[in-house]
Protein backbone atom coordinates (compact mmCIF):
# COMPACT_ATOMS: atom_id res chain seq x y z
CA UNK A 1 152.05 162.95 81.12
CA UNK A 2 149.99 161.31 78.78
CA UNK A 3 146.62 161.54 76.95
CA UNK A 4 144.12 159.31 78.70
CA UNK A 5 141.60 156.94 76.04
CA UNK A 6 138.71 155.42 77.69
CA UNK A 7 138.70 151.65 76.65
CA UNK A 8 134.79 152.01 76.75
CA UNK A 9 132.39 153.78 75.25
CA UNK A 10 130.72 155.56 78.28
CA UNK A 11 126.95 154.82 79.40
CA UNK A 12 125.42 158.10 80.10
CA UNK A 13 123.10 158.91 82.19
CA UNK A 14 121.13 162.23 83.00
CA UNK A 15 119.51 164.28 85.84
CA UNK A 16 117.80 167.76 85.43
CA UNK A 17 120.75 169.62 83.59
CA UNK A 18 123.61 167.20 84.57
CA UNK A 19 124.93 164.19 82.87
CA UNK A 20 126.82 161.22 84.22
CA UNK A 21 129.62 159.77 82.09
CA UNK A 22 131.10 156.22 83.24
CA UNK A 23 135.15 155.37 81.83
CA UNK A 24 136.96 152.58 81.74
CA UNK A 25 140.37 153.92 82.40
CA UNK A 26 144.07 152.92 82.89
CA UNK A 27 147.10 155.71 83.29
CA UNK A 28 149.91 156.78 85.45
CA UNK A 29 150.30 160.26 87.66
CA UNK A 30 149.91 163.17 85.99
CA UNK A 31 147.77 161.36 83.21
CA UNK A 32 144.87 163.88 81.84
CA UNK A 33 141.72 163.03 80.50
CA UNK A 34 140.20 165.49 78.19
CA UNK A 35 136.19 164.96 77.55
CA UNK A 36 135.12 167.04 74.64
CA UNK A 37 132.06 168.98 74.47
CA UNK A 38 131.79 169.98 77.93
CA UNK A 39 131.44 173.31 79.51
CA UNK A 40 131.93 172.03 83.48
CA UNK A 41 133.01 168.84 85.33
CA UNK A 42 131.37 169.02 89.05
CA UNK A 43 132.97 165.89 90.52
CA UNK A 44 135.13 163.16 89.38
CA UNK A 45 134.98 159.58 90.95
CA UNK A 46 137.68 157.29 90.34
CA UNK A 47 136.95 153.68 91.89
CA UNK A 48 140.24 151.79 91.70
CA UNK A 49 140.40 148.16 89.98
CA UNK A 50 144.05 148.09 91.51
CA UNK A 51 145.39 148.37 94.65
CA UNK A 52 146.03 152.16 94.62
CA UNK A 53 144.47 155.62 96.09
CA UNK A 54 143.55 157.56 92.93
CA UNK A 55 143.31 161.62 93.21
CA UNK A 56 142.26 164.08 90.81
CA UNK A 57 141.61 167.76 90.01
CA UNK A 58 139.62 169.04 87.01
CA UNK A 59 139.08 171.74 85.31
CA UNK A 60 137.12 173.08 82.35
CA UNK A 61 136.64 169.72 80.66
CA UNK A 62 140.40 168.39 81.73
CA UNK A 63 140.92 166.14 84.49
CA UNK A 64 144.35 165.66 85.79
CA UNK A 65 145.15 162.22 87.61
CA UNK A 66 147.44 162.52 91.24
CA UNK A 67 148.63 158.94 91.87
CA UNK A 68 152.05 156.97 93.12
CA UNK A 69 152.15 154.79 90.17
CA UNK A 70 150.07 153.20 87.47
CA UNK A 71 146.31 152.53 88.33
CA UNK A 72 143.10 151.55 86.55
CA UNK A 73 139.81 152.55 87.17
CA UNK A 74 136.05 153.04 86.50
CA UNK A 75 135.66 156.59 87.00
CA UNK A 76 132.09 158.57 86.90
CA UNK A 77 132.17 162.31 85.77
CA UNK A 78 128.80 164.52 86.76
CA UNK A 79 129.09 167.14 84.09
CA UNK A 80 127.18 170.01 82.36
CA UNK A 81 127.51 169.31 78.62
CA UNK A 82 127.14 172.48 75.98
């Protein structure tokens, strides 16, 4: 399992007390990505650039990545930050 980088820096955007985070991101199953300075991810959307169905489960500020093989993605994370 490996450390997940964005290969952007994410736009942000924000609604009452949540933000939205947009990555650019490219990994393999069990990848995590770690987004510091968060206190709760709500939902995590991965839209696929490859041909591949992308799961995921978070928790805290960790999301885990449940694939068959290697995958990119832009993925948006709602999020309470603090």
């Amino acid at each position: 399992m490996a450390a997940l980088v964005p290969t952007n820096q994410p736009y942000r955007h924000v609604v009452g007390d949540l933000v939205m985070r947009f990555y650019n991101l490219s990994g393999n199953n069990g990848d995590t990505l770690t987004i510091p300075g968060v206190s709760q991810i709500l939902q995590a959307d991965p839209c696929p650039t490859t041909a591949i169905n992308i799961g995921c489960t978070f928790s805290g500020s960790v999301i885990t990545f449940v694939t068959t093989g290697p995958w990119a993605a832009t993925m948006m994370v709602t999020m309470r930050e603090g």
